[in-house]
Every structure is written in structure tokens, then in C-alpha cells.
Protein backbone atom coordinates (compact mmCIF):
# COMPACT_ATOMS: atom_id res chain seq x y z
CA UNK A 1 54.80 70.62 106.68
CA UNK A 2 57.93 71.79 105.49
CA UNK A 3 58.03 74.18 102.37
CA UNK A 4 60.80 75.15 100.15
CA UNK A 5 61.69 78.24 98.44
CA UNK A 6 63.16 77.82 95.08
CA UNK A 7 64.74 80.94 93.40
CA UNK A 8 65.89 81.46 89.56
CA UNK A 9 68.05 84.28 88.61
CA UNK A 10 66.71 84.85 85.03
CA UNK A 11 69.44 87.92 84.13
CA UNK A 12 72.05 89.17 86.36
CA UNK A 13 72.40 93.11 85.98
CA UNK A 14 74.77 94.23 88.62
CA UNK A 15 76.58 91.53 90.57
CA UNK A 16 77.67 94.17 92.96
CA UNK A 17 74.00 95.00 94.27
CA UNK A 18 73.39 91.01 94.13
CA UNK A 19 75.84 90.74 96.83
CA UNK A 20 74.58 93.51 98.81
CA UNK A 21 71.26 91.88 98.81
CA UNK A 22 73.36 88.43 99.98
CA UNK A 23 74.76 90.05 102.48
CA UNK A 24 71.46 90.97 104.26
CA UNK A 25 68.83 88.62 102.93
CA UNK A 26 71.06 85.34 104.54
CA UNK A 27 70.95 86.29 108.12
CA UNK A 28 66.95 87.38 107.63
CA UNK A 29 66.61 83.78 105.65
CA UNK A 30 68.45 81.95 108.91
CA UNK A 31 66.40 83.96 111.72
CA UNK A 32 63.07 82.37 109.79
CA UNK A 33 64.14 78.79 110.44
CA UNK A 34 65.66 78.92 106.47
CA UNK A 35 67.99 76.84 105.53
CA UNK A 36 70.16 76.31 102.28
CA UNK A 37 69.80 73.10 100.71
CA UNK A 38 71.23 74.49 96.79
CA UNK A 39 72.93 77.58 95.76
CA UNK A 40 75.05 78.34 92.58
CA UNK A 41 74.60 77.80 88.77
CA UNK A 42 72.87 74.49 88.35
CA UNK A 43 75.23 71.56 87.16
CA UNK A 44 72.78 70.72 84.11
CA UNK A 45 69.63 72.44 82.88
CA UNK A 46 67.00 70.81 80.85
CA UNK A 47 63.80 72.15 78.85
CA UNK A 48 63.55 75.68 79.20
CA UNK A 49 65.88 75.85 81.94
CA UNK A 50 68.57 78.40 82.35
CA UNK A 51 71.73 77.80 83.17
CA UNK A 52 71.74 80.56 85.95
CA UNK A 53 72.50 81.04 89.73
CA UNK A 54 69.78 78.93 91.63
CA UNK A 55 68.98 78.76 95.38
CA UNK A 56 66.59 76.46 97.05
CA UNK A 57 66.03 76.77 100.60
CA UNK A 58 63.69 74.68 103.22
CA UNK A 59 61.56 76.19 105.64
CA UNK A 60 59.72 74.72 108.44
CA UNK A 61 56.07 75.87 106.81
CA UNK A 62 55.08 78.29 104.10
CA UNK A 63 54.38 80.46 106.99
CA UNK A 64 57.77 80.75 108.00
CA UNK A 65 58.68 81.33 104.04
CA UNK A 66 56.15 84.06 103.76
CA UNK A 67 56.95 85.68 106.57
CA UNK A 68 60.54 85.66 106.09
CA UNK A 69 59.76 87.45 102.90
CA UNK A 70 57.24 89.35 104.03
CA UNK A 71 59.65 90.54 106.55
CA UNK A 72 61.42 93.88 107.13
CA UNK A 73 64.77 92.53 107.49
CA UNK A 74 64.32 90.60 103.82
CA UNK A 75 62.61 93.91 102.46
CA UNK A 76 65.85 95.38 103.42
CA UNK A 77 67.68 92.95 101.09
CA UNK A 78 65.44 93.50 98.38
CA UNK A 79 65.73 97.27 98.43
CA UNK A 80 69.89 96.58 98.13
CA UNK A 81 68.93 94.14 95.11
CA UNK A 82 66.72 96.55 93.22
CA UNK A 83 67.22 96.02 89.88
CA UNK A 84 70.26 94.15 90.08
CA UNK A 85 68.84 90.69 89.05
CA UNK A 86 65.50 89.72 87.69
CA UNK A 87 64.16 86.38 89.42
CA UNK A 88 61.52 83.75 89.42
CA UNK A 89 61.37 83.18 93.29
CA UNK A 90 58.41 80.59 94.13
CA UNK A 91 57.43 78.96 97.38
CA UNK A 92 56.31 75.47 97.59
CA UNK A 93 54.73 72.99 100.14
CA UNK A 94 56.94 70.29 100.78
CA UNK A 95 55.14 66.90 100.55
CA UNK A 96 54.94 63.53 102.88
């Protein structure tokens, strides 16, 4: 069962350390079977939603997902994101 991985930036503190953490967390993503379905500010946001940068991304299980960020090549990327962006980064079973 597939399972996506839906992340929220809630602030952006340093756009410069964001990138860094691009840089290294979208190769470690891609070697986990990840793939980018959304990324960028969303076009509309509704209820409580903010209207910043969003990425969703489709695994082939929640394994894969949580071991891709489990992994030491995403650790990597979050060490170069520090406290550059605070998120709400949530992985979710895909349904039939």
C-alpha cells in the first residue's frame, strides 16, 4: 500500500539552510522509491491552513517513508535544515 508524506512549512527562518537541506534530502527522498507529487506554496488554503511552502510525496509503503527518514542520508539533510524552518511533516497510508 502506497503511503504519502505530506510536509507543511509553518515559518521559514533561513531560506539559505532550507536549500541546503533540499539539496541533500531530494536524492535521499528518490533512493527510497519517493516521489514528488506537490511542492511550492499551495494555490489556495482553507480553515486553518497556511499559505506556506508544501510538499507531498508518495512512497511505495510507510516502510519505505520511515525509513527514508529514518535514514542517514535524510538525517544529513535535517542537520543542514536545523532551525531553518519549523514543519508539520506527517506520513500517511495511502488507501484502495
Amino acid at each position: 500500500m502506497t503511503a504519502y508524506w505530506v510536509n507543511t512549512v509553518m515559518e521559514m527562518r533561513d531560506p539559505e539552510k532550507v536549500a541546503a537541506y533540499a539539496e541533500l534530502a531530494t536524492p535521499a527522498i528518490a533512493a527510497a522509491g519517493g516521489r514528488f507529487l506537490a511542492r511550492g506554496v499551495p494555490a489556495k488554503a482553507y480553515e486553518a491552513g497556511l499559505l506556506e511552502r508544501q510538499v507531498v510525496i508518495v512512497f511505495p509503503s510507510v516502510e519505505a517513508a520511515v525509513g527514508c527518514y529514518e535514514s542517514a542520508e535524510y538525517r544529513a539533510a535535517m542537520e543542514a535544515l536545523g532551525d531553518g524552518a519549523v514543519r508539520d511533516l506527517r506520513i500517511s497510508e495511502g488507501v484502495e
